[in-house]
N, C-alpha and C. Protein backbone atom coordinates (compact mmCIF):
# COMPACT_ATOMS: atom_id res chain seq x y z
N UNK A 1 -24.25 21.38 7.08
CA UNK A 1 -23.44 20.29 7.55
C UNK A 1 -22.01 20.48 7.02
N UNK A 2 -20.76 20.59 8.12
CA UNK A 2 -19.23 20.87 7.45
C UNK A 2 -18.83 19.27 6.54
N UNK A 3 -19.32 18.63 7.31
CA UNK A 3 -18.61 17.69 6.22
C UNK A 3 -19.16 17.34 4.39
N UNK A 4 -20.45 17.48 4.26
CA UNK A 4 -21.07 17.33 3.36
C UNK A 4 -20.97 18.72 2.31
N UNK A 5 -20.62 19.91 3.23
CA UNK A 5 -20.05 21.33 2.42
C UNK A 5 -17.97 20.73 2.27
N UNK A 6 -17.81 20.66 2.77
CA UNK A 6 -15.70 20.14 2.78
C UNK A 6 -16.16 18.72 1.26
N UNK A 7 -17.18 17.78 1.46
CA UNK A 7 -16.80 17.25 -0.04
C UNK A 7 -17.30 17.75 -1.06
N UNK A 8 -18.38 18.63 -0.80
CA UNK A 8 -19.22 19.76 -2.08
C UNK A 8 -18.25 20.15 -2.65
N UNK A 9 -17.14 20.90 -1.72
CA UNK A 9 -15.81 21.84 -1.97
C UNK A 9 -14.47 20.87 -3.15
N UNK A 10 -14.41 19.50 -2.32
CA UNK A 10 -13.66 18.64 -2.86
C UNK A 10 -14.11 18.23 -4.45
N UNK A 11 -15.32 18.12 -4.15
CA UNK A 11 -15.81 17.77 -5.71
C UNK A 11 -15.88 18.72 -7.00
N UNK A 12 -16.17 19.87 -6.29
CA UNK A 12 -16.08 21.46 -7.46
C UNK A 12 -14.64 21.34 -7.75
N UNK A 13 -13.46 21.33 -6.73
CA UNK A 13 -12.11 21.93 -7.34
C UNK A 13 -11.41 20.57 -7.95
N UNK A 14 -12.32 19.26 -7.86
CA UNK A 14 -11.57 17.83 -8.55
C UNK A 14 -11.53 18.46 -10.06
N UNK A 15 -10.37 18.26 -10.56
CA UNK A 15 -10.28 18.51 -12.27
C UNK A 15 -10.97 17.44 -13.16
N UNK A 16 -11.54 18.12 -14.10
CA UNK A 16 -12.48 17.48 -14.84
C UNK A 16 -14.00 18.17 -14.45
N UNK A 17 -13.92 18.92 -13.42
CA UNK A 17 -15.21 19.34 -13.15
C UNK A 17 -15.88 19.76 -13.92
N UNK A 18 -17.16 19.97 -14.61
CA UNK A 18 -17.45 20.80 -15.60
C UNK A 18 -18.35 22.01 -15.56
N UNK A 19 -18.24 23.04 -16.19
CA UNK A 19 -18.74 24.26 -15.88
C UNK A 19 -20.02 24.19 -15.45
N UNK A 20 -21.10 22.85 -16.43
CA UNK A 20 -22.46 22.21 -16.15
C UNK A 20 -22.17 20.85 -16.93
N UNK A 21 -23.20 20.02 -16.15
CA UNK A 21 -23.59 19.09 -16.42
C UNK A 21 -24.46 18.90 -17.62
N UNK A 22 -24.24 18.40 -18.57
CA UNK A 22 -25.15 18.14 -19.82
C UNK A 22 -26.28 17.70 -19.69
N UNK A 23 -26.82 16.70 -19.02
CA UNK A 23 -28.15 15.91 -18.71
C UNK A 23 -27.58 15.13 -17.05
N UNK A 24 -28.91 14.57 -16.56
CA UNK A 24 -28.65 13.95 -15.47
C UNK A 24 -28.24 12.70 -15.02
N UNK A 25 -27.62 12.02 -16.46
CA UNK A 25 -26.94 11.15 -16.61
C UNK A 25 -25.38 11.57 -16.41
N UNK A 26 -25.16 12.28 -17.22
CA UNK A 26 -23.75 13.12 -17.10
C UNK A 26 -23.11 13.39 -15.92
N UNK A 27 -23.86 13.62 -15.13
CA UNK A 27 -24.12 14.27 -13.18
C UNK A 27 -23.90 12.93 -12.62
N UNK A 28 -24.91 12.14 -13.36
CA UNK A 28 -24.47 10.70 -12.76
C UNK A 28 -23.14 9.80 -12.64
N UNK A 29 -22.94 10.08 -14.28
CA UNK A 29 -21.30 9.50 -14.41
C UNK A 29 -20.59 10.25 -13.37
N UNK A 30 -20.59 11.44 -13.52
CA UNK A 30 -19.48 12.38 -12.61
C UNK A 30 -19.24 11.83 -11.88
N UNK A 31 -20.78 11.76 -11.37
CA UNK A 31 -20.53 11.33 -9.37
C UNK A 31 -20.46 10.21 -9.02
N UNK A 32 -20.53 9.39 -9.65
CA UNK A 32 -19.81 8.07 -9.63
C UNK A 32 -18.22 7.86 -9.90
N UNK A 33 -17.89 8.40 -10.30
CA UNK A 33 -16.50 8.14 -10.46
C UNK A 33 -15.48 8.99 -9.29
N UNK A 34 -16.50 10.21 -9.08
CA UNK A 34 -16.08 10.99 -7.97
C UNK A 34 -15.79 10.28 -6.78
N UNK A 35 -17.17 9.95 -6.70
CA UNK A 35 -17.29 9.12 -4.48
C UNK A 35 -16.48 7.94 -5.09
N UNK A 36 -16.04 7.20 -6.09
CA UNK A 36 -15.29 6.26 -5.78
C UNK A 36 -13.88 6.59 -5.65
N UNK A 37 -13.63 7.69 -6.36
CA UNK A 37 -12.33 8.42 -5.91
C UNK A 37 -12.45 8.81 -4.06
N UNK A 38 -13.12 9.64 -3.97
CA UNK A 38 -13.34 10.14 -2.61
C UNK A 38 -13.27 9.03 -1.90
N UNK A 39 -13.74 7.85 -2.07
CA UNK A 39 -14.06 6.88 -0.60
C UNK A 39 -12.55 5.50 -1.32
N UNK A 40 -12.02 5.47 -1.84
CA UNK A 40 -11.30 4.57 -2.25
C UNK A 40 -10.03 5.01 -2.73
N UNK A 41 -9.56 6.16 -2.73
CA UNK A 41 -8.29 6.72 -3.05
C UNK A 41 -7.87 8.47 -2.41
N UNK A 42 -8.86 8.94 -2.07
CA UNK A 42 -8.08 10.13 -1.43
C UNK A 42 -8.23 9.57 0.35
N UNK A 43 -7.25 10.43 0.46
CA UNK A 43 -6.51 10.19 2.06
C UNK A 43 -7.04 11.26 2.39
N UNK A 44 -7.74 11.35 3.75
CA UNK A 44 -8.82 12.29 4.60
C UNK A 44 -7.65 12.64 5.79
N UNK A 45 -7.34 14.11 6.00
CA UNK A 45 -6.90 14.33 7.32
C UNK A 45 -7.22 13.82 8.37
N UNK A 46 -8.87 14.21 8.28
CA UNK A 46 -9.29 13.81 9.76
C UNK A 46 -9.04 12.56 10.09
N UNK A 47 -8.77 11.53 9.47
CA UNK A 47 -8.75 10.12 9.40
C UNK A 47 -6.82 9.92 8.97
N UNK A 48 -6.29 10.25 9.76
CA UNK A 48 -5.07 9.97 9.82
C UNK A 48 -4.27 9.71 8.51
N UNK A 49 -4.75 10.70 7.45
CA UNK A 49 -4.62 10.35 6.08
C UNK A 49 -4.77 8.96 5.71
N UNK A 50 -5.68 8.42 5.59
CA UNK A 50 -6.29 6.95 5.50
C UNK A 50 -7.30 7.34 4.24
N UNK A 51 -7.73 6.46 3.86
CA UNK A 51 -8.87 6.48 2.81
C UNK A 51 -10.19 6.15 3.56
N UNK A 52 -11.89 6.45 3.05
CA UNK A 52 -12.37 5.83 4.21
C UNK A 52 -12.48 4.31 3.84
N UNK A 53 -12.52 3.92 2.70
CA UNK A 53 -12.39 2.27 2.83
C UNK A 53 -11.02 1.78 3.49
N UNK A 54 -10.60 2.25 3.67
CA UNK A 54 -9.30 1.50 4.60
C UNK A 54 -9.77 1.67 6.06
N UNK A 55 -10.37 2.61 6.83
CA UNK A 55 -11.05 2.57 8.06
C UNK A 55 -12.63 1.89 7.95
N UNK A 56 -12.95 1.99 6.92
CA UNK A 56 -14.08 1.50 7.09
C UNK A 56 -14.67 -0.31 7.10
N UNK A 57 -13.12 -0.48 5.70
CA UNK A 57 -12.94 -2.54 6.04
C UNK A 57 -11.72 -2.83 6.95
N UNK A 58 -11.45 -1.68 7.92
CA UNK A 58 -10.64 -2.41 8.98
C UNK A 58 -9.38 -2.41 8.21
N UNK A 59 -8.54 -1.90 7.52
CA UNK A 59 -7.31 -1.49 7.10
C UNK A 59 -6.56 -0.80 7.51
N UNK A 60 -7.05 0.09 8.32
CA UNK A 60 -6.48 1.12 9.12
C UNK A 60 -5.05 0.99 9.58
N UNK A 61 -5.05 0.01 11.08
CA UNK A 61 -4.06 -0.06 11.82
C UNK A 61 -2.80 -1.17 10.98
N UNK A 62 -3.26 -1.85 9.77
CA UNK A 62 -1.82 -2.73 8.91
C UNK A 62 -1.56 -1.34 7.69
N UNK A 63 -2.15 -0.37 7.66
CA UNK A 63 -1.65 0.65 6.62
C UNK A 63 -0.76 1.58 7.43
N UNK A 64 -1.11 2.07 8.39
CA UNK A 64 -0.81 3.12 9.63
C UNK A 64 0.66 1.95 9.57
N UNK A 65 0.83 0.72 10.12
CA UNK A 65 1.76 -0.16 10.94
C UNK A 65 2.85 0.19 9.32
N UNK A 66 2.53 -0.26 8.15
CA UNK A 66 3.00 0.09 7.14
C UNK A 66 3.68 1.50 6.82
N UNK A 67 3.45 2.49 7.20
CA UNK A 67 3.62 3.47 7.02
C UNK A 67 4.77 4.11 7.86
N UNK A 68 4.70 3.05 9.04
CA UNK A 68 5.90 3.24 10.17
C UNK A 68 6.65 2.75 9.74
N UNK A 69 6.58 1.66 9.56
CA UNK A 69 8.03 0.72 9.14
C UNK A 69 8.40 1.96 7.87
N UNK A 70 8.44 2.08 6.80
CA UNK A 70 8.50 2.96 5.82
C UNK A 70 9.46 4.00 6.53
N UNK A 71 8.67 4.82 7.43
CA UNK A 71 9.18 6.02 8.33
C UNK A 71 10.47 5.97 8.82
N UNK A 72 9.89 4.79 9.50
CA UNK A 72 11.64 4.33 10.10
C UNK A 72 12.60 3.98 9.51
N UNK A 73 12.40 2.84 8.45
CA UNK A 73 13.45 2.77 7.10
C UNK A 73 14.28 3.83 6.81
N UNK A 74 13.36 4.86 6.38
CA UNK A 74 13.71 6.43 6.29
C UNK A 74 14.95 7.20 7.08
N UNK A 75 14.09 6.62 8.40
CA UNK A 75 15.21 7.58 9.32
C UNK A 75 16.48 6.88 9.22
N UNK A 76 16.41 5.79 9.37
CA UNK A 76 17.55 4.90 9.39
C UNK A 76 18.50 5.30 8.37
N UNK A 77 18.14 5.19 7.40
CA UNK A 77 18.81 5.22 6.33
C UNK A 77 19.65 7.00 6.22
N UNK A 78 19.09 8.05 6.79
CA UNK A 78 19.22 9.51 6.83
C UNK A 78 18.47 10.12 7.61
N UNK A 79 19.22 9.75 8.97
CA UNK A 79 18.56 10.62 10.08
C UNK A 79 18.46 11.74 10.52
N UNK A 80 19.52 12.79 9.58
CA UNK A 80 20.09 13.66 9.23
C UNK A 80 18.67 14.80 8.46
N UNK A 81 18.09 13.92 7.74
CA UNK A 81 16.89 14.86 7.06
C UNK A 81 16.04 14.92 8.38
N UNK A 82 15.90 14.33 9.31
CA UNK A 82 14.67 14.64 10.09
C UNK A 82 15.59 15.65 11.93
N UNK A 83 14.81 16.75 11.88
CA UNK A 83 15.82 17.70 12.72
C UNK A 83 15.24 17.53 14.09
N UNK A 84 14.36 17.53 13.82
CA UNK A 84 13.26 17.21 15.28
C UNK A 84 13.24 15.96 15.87
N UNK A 85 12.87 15.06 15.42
CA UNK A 85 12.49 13.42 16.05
C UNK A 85 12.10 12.41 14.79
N UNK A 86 12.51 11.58 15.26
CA UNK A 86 12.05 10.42 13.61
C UNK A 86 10.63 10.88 13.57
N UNK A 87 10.34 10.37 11.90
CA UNK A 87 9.10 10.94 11.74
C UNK A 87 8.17 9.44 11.84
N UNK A 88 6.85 10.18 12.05
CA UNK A 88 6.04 9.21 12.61
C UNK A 88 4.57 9.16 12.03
N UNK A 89 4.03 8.60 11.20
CA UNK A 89 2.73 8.04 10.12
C UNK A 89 1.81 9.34 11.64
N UNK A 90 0.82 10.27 10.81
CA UNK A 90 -0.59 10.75 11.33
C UNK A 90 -0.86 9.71 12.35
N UNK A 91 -1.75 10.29 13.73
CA UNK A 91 -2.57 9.36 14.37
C UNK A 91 -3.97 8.97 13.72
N UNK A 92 -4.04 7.90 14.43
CA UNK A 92 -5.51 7.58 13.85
C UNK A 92 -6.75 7.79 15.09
N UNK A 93 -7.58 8.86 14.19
CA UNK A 93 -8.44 9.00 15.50
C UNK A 93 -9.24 7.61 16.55
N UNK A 94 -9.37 7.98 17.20
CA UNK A 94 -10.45 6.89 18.20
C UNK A 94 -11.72 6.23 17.48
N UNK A 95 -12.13 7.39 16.97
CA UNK A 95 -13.71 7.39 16.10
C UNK A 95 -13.47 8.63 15.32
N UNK A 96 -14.58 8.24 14.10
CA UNK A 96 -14.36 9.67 13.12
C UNK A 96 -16.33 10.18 12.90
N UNK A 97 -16.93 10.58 13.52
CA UNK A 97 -18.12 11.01 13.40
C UNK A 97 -18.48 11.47 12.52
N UNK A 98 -20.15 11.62 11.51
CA UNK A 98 -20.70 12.66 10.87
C UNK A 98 -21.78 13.78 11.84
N UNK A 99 -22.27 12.69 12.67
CA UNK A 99 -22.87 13.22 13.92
C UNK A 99 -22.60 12.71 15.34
N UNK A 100 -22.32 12.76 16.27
CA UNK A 100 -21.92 12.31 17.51
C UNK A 100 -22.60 12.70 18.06
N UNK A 101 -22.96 11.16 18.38
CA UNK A 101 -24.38 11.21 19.41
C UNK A 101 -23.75 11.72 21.14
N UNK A 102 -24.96 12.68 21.44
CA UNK A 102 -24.17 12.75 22.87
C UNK A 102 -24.38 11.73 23.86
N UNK A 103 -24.52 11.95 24.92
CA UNK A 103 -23.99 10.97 26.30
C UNK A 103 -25.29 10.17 26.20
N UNK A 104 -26.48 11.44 26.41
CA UNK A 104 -27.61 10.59 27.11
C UNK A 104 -28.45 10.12 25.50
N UNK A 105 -28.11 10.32 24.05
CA UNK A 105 -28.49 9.36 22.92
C UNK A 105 -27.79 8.38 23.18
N UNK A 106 -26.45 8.34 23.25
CA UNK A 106 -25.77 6.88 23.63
C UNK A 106 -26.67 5.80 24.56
N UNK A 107 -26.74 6.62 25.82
CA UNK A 107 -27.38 5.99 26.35
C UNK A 107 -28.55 4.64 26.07
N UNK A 108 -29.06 5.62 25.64
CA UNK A 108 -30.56 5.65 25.76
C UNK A 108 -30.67 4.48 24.74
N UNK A 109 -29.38 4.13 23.90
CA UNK A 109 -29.76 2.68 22.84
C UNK A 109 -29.05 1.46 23.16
């Protein structure tokens, strides 16, 4: 599964990692402090650099709306740094899947 190998990956190169885990408590702390990092403070590409608790309690589109105003401030202020076109906050996908059901699973519920 890519996504469940992409946070395997995220979690080995987070600093603090440790060469091993001491007992399975230790593993425990880790990974608790980890997924609350992961789901409550890192910003996911695929997810329009969002966190997933910000898509997931509906934060999305007042962080994204936030992020414009910001942008634009920006340009305003030195339109000069941006050569191409004002800059503009990541899109936010439609949906962000782990599995996507196809046509006829949709269906069928």
């Amino acid at each position: 599964n890519p996504y469940s190998e992409a946070q395997f990956k995220t979690l080995k190169y987070r600093p603090g990692f440790p060469a091993r885990f001491d007992n399975i408590e230790h593993a425990r702390a880790f990974c608790r402090q980890f997924f609350a990092w992961y789901n409550g403070a890192h910003r996911h590409s695929g997810i329009g650099l969002m966190t997933p608790a910000d898509v997931h309690h509906g934060r999305a589109d007042a962080v994204h709306a936030d992020r414009a105003r910001v942008l634009d401030a920006a340009y305003a202020a030195t339109p000069e740094r941006f050569v191409r076109h004002p800059p503009r906050p990541p899109a936010l996908p439609t949906a962000a899947w782990i599995n996507k059901p196809t046509t006829t699973e949709a269906a069928a519920h």
